[in-house]
Protein backbone atom coordinates (compact mmCIF):
# COMPACT_ATOMS: atom_id res chain seq x y z
CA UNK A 1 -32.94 -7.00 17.87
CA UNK A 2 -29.95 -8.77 15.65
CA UNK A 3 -27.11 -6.28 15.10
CA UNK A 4 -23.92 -6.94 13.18
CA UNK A 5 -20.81 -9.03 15.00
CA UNK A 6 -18.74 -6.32 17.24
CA UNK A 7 -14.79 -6.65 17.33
CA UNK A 8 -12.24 -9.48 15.83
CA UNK A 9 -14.07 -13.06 17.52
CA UNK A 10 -15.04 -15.50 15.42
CA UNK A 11 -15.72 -19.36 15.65
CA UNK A 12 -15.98 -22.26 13.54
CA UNK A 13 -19.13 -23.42 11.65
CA UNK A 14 -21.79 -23.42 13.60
CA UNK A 15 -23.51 -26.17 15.12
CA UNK A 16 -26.85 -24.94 15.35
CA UNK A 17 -27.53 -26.97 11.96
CA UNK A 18 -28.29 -30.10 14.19
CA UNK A 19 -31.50 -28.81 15.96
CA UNK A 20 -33.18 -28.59 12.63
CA UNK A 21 -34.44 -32.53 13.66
CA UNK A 22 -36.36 -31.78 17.00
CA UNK A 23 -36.83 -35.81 17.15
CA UNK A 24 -32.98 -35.65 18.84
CA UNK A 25 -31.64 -33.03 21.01
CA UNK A 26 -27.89 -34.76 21.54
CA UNK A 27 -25.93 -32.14 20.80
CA UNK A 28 -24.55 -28.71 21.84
CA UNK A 29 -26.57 -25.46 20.29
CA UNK A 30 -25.14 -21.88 20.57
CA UNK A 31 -23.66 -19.73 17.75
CA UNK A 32 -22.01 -16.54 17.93
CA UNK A 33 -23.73 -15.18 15.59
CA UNK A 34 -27.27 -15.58 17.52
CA UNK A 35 -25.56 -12.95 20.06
CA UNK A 36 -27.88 -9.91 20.42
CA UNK A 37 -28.10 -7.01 22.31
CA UNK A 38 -30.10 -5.76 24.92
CA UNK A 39 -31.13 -2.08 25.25
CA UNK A 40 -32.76 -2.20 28.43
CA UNK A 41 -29.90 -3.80 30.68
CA UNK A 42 -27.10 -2.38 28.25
CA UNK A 43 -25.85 -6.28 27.14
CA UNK A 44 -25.46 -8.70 25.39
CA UNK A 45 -26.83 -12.41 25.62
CA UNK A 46 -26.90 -15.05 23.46
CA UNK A 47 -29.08 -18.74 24.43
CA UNK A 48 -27.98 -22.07 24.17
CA UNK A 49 -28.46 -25.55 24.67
CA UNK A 50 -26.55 -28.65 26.01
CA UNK A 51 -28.65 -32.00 25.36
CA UNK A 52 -31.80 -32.24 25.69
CA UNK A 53 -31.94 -29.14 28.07
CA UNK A 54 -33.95 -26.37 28.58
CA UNK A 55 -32.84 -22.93 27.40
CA UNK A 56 -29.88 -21.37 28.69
CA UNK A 57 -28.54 -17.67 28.30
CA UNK A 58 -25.06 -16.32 28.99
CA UNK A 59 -25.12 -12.59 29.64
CA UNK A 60 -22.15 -10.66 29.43
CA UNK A 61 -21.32 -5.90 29.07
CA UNK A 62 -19.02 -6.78 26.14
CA UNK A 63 -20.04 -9.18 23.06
CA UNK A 64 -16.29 -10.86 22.82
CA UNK A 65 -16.61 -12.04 26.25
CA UNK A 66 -19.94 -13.45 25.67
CA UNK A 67 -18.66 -15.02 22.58
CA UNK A 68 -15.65 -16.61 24.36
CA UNK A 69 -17.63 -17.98 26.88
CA UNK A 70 -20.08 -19.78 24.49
CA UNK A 71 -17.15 -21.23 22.90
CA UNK A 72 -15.56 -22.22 26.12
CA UNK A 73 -18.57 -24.02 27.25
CA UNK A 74 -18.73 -25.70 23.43
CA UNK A 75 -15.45 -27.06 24.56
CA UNK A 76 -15.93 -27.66 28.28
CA UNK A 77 -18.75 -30.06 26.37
CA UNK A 78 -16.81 -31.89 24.39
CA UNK A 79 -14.15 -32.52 26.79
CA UNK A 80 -15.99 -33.54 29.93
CA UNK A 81 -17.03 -36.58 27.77
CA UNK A 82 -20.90 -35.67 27.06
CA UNK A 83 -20.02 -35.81 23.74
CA UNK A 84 -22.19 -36.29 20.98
CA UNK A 85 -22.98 -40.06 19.63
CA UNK A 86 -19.88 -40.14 17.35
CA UNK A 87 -22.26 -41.21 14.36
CA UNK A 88 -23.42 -37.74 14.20
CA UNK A 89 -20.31 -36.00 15.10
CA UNK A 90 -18.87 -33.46 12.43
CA UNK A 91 -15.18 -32.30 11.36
CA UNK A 92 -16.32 -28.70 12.34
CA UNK A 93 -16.43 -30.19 15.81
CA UNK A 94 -13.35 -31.98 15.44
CA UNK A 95 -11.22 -29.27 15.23
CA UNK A 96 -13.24 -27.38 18.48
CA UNK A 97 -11.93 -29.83 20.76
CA UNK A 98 -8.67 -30.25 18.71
CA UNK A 99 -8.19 -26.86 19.04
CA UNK A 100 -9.25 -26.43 23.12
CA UNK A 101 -6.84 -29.59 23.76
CA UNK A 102 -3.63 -28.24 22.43
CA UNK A 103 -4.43 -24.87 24.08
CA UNK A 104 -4.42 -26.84 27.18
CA UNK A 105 -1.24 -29.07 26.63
CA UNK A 106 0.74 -26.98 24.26
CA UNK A 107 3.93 -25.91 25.56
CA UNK A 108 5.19 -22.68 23.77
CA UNK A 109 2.10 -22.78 21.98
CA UNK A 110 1.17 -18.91 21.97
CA UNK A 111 -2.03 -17.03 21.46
CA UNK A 112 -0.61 -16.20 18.18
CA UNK A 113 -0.20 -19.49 17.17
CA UNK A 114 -3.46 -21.17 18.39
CA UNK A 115 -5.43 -17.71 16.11
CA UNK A 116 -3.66 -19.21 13.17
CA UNK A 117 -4.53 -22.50 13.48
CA UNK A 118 -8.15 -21.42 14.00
CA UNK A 119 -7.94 -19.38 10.73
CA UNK A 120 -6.57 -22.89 9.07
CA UNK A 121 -9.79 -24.56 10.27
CA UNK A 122 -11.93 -21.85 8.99
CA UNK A 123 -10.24 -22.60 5.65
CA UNK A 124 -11.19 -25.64 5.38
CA UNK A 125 -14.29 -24.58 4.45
CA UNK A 126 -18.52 -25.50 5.43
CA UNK A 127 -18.96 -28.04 3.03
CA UNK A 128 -16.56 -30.19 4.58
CA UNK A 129 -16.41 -28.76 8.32
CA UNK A 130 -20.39 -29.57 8.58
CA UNK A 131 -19.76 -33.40 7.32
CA UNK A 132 -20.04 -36.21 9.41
CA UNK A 133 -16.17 -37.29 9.95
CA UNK A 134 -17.43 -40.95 9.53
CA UNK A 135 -18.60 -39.87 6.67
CA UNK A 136 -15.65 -38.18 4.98
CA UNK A 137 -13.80 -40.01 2.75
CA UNK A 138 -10.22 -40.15 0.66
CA UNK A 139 -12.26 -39.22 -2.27
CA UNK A 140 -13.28 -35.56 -0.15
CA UNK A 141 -9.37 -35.28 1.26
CA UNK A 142 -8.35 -35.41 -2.72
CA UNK A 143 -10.94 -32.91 -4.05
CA UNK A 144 -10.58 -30.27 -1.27
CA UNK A 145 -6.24 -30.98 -1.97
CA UNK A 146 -7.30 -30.47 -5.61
CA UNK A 147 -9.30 -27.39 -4.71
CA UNK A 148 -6.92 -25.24 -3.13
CA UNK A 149 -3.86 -26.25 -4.53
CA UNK A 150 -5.07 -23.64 -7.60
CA UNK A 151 -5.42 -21.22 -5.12
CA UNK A 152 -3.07 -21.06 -2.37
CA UNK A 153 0.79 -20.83 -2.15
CA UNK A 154 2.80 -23.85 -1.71
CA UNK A 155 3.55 -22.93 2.00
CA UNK A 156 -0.31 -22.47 2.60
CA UNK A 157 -0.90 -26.09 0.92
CA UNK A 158 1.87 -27.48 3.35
CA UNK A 159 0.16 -25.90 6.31
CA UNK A 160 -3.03 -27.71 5.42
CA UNK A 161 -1.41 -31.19 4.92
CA UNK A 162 -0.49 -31.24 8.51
CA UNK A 163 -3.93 -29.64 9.76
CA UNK A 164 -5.16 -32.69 8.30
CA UNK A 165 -2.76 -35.31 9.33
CA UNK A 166 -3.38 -33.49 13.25
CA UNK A 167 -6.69 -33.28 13.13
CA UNK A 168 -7.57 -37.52 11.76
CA UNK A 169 -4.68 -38.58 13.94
CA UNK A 170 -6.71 -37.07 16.90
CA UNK A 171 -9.98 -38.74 15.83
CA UNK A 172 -8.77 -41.78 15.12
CA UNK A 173 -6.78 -41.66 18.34
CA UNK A 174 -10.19 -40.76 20.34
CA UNK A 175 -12.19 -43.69 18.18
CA UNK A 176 -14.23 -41.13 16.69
CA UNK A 177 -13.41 -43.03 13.76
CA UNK A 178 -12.34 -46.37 12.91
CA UNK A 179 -10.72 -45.96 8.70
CA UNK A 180 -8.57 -43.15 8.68
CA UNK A 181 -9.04 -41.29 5.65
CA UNK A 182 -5.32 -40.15 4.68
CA UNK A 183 -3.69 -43.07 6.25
CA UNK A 184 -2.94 -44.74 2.40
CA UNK A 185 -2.47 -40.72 1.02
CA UNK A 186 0.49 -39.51 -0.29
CA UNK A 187 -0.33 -35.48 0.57
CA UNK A 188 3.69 -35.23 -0.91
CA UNK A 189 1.99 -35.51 -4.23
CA UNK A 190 -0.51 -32.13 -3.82
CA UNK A 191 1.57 -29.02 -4.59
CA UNK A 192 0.51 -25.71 -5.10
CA UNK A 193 0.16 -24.72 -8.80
CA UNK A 194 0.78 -21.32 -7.99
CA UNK A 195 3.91 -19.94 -8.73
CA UNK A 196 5.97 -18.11 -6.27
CA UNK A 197 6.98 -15.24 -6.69
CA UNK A 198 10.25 -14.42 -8.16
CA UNK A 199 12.35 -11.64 -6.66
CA UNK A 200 14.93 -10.02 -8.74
CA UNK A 201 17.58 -7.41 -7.73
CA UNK A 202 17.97 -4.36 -9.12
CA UNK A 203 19.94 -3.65 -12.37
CA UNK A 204 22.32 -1.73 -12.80
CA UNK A 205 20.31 1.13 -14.48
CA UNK A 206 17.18 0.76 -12.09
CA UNK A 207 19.71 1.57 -9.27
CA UNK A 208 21.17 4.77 -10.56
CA UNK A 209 17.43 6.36 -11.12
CA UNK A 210 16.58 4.75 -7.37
CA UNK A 211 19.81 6.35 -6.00
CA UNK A 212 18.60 9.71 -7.80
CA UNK A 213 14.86 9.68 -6.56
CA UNK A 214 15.61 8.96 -3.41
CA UNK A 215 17.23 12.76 -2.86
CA UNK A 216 14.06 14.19 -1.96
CA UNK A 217 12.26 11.37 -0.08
CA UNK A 218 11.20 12.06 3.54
CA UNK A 219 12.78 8.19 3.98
CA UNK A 220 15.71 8.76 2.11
CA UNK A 221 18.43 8.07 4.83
CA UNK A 222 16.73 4.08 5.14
CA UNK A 223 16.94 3.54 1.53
CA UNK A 224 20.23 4.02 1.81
CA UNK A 225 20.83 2.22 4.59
CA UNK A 226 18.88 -1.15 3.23
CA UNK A 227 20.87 -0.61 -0.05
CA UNK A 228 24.16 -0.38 0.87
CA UNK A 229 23.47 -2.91 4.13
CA UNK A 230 21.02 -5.39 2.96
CA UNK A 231 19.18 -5.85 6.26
CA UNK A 232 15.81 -7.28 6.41
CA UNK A 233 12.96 -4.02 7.41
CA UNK A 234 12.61 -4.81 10.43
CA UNK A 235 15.48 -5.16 11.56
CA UNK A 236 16.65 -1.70 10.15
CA UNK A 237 13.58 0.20 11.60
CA UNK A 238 14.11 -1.55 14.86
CA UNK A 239 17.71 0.23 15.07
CA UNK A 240 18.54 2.56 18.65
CA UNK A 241 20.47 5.36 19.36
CA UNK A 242 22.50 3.26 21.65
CA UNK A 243 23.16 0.46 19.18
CA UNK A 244 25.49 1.87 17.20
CA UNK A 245 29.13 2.72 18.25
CA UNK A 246 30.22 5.84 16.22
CA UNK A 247 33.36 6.18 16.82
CA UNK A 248 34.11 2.45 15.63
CA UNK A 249 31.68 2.54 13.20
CA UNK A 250 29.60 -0.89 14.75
CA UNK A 251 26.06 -1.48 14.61
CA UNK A 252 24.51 -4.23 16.96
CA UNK A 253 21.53 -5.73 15.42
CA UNK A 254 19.36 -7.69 17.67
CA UNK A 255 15.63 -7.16 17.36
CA UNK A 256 13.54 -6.27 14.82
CA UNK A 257 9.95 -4.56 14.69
CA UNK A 258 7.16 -6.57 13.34
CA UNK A 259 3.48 -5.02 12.41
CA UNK A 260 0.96 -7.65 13.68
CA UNK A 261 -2.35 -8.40 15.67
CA UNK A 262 -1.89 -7.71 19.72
CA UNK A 263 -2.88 -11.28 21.66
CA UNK A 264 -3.22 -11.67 25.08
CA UNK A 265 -0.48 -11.97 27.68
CA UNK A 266 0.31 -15.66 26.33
CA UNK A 267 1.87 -14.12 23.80
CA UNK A 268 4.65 -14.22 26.62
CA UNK A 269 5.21 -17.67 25.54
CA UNK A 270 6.70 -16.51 22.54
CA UNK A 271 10.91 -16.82 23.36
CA UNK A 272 11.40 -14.27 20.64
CA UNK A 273 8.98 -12.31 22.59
CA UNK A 274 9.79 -8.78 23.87
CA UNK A 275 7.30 -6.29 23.94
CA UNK A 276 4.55 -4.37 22.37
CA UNK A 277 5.71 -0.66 21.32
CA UNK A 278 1.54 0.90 21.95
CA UNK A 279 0.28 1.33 25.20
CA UNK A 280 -3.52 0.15 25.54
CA UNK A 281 -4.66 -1.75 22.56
CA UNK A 282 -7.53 -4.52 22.61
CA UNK A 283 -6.33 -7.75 21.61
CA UNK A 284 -6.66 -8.79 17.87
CA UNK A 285 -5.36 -4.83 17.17
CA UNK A 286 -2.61 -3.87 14.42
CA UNK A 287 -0.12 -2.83 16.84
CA UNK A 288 4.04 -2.74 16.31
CA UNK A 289 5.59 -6.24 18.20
CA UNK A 290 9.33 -5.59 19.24
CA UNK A 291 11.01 -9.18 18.55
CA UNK A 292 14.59 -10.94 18.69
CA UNK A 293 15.49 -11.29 15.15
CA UNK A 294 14.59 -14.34 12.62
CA UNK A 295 17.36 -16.31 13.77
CA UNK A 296 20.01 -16.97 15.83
CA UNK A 297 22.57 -16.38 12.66
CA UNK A 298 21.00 -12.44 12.78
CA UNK A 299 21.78 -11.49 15.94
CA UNK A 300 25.07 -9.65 15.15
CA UNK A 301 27.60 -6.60 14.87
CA UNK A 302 28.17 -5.37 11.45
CA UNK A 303 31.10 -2.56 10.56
CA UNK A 304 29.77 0.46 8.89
CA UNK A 305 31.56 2.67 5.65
CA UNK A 306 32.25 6.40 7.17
CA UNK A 307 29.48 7.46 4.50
CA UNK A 308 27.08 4.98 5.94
CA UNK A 309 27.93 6.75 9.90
CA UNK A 310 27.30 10.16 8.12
CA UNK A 311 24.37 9.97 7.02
CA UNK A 312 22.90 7.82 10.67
CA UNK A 313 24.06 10.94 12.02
CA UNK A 314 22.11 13.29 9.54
CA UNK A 315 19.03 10.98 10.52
CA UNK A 316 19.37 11.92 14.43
CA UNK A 317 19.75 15.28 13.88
CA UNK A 318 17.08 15.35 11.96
CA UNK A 319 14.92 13.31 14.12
CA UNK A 320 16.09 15.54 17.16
CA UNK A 321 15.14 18.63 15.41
CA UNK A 322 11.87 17.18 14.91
CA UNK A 323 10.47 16.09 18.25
CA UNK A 324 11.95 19.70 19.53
CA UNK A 325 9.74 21.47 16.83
CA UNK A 326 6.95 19.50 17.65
CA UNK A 327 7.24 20.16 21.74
CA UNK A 328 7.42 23.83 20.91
CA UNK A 329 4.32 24.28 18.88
CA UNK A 330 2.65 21.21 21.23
CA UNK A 331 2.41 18.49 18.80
CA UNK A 332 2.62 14.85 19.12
CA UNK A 333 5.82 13.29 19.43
CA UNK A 334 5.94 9.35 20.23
CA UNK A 335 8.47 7.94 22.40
CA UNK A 336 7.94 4.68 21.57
CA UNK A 337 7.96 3.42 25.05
CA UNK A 338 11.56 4.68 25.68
CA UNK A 339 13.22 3.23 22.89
CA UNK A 340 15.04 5.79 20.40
CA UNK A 341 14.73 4.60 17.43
CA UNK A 342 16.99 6.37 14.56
CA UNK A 343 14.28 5.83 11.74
CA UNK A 344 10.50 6.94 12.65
CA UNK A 345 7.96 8.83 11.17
CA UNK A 346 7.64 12.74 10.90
CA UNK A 347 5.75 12.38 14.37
CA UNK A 348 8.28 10.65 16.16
CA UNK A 349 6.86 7.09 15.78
CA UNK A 350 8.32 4.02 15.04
CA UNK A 351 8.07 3.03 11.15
CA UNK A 352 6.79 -0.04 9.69
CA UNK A 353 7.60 -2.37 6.48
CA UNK A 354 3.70 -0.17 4.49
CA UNK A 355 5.45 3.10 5.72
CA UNK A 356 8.67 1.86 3.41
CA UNK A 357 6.49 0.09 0.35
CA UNK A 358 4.61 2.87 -0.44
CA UNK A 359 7.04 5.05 -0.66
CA UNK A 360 9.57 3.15 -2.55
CA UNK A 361 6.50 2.07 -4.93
CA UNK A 362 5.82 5.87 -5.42
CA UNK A 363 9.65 6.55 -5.79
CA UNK A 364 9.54 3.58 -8.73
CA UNK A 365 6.90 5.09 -10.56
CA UNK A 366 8.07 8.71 -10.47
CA UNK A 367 11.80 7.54 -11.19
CA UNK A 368 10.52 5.35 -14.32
CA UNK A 369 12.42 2.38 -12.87
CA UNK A 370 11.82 -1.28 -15.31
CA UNK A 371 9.48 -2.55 -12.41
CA UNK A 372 8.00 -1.57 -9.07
CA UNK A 373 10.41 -2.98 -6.21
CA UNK A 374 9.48 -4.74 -3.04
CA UNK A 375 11.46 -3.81 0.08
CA UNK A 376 12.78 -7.65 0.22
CA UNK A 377 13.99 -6.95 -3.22
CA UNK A 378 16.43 -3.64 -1.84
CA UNK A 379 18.16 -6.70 0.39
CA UNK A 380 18.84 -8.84 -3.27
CA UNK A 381 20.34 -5.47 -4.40
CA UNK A 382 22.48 -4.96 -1.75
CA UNK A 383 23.62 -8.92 -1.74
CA UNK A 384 24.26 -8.58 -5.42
CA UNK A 385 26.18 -5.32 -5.08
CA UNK A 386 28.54 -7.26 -2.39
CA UNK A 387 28.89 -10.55 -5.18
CA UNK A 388 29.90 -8.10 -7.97
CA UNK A 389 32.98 -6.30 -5.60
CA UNK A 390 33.96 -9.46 -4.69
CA UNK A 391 33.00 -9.96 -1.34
CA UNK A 392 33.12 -13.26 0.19
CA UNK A 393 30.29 -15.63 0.56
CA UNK A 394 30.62 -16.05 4.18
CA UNK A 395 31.45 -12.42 4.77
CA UNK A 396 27.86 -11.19 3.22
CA UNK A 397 25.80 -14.50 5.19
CA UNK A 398 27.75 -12.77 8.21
CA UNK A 399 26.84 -9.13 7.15
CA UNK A 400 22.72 -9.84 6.26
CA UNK A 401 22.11 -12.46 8.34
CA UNK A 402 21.54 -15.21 5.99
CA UNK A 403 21.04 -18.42 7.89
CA UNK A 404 21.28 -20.30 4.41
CA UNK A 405 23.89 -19.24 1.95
CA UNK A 406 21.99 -20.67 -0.57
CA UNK A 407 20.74 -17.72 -2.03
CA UNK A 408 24.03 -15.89 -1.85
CA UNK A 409 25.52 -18.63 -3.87
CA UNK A 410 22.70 -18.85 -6.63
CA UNK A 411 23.83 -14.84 -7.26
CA UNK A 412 27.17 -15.74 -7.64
CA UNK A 413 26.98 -18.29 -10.22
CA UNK A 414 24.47 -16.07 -11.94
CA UNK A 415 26.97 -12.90 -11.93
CA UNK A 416 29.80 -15.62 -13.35
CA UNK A 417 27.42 -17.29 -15.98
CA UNK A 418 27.07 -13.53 -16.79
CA UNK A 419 30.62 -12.53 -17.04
CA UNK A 420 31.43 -15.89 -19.11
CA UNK A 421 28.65 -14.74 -21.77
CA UNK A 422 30.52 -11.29 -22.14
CA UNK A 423 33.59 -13.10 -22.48
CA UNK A 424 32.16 -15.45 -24.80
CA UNK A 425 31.12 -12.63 -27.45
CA UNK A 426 34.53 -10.77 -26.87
CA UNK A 427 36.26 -13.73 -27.74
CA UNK A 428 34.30 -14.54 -31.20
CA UNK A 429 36.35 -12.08 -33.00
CA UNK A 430 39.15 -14.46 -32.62
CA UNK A 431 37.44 -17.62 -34.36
């Protein structure tokens, strides 16, 4: 009996395709989704073949593990150098043993980063993963460029201009072919025809009705705090008890939370690494990711207003208050693995960036603000704010974090082209 794929696995196209011709049984045969279950014995099994061989079955109590292990022999096939003839070998293939080989060899390459190169590959798409790579040509390279340059961001299309330049590198290097397709491309010239989106700071308007809607907002305490700070989410949400100095008014800032899939303990690899905040999820899981921050440039102490103190301190009272309401009357209250965050949820748990959005989206629309605001866009506020009282380029890089002042400056000359139009019409009078 066939039953629908259980958890988060997945693999690339499959290869089964090639045992369609029973004259020539070269080849590896096994697909993930031929896994079935067995009610009797309580498993699951899945056959396969290697050659010309006669059928074997890998039998496993959970369906990723049987999956893995199919795919691990795929590779262990490919690698021991029983490889198919390479007239009949395909670019799905390709990137199999691509991928198993810079598992092996990678250094810092985490589990993280090998799932994302595995969704890359799965972008690619059939039509050309199921080709023969001897087969693909310049003329395929430029149509699939063409393809999803209308519908991927310009980041996504750079991504996929060094999958490709990886992945015919390695076959040419391993003579599965002898013309390299891309070797006389230009990929510089495929851009994304997508444009990116712009982010705009608040105006001066919009951020007297925010400041006015936020009064009775369970998260009104972090709005304040990202408006008047400009700190990235993360960061803000990732702040402690014991990070903050309030009698000097300091704030350290050196983590931040992220809201991702949980890997496997490779993840360790990661420098920026430090620790998952949820006990006992499966890998491939949502779970919240304690990090270092972006870059080395955010790691710092900022100085706080008195205000901005006041109202950290309203935020552990009320927090406090809280968690002792919710031991009394024996409901859940999350301590986040022993770290005290200031800003969590009404159950004690630590926030995330979709806690923030949908509130300040909801705050927007009830407010009647000009447009619906992203959380990045509460950091351009806050920048902007600093610009217009005449704060110091350096000083707000310093303050936010800002690797490159770029940004900062581009709001500066924009707030003085401003000012110089203003001056321009006051001026008219005269001529």
């Amino acid at each position: 009996m066939k039953i629908e794929k259980i958890g988060q696995y997945s693999s690339l196209p499959a290869i089964k395709k090639q045992r369609v011709n029973r004259n020539s049984k070269n080849g590896f045969w096994g697909d993930v989704n031929e896994i079935d279950y067995n009610f009797k014995n309580d498993c699951y099994f899945v056959y396969y073949y290697v050659n010309d061989s006669p059928r074997l079955q890998i039998k496993r109590k959970n369906y990723d593990e049987v999956a893995q292990e199919l795919e691990r022999k795929r590779a262990e096939y490919y690698r021991t150098g029983a490889v198919l003839e390479k007239s009949t070998v395909t670019l799905g293939q390709i990137c199999q043993e691509w991928l198993t080989d810079i598992k092996k060899v990678g250094e810092g390459l985490t589990t993280e980063s090998h799932h994302n190169l595995e969704v890359l590959c799965h972008g690619i798409g059939a039509e050309l993963l199921v080709k023969k790579i001897q087969n693909i040509t310049t003329r395929h390279i430029k149509d699939f460029f063409l393809k999803k340059s209308e519908l991927v961001s310009e980041s996504t299309v750079k991504k996929y201009k060094q999958l490709f330049t990886n992945l015919f590198k390695y076959a040419e290097t391993y003579e599965y072919i002898n013309l390299n397709p891309i070797s006389k491309m230009d990929l510089r010239s495929f851009k994304s025809s997508i444009k990116t989106k712009e982010r705009n700071a608040m105006t001066s308007d919009d951020r007297k009705l925010f400041l006015e809607a936020i009064e009775g907002s369970q998260y009104k305490n972090i709005f304040l705090f990202l408006y008047r700070t400009g700190l990235r989410v993360g960061e803000a949400i990732a702040i402690e008890e014991s990070k903050v100095n309030f009698e000097e008014g300091v704030i350290t800032i050196d983590q931040q939370i992220s809201y991702k899939k949980k890997f496997a303990v490779e993840d360790s690899k990661d420098p920026k690494f430090i620790k998952y905040l949820t006990d006992n999820v499966p890998d491939n899981k949502i779970t919240g990711k304690l990090k270092l921050p972006k870059n080395k440039t955010s790691i710092r102490k900022i100085v706080l207003s008195d205000s901005t103190v006041s109202f950290l301190k309203d935020e552990i009272e009320i927090r406090d208050k809280r968690a002792e309401k919710n031991k009394i009357l024996g409901k859940e209250w999350s301590e986040n693995k022993g770290h005290n965050f200031i800003f969590v949820t009404k159950n004690g748990k630590y926030l995330t960036q979709s806690n923030i959005s949908r509130s300040l989206k909801a705050i927007c629309l009830q407010a009647g603000l000009s447009k619906i605001y992203s959380v990045h866009e509460l950091r351009h506020t806050a920048i902007t704010r600093m610009c217009e009282e005449g704060a110091s380029i350096q000083d707000i890089a310093t303050l936010v974090g800002h690797a490159d002042m770029q940004m900062i400056i581009d709001i500066y000359n924009s707030l003085q082209w401003e000012s110089s139009l203003e001056k321009k019409e006051e001026l008219k009078k005269f001529f």
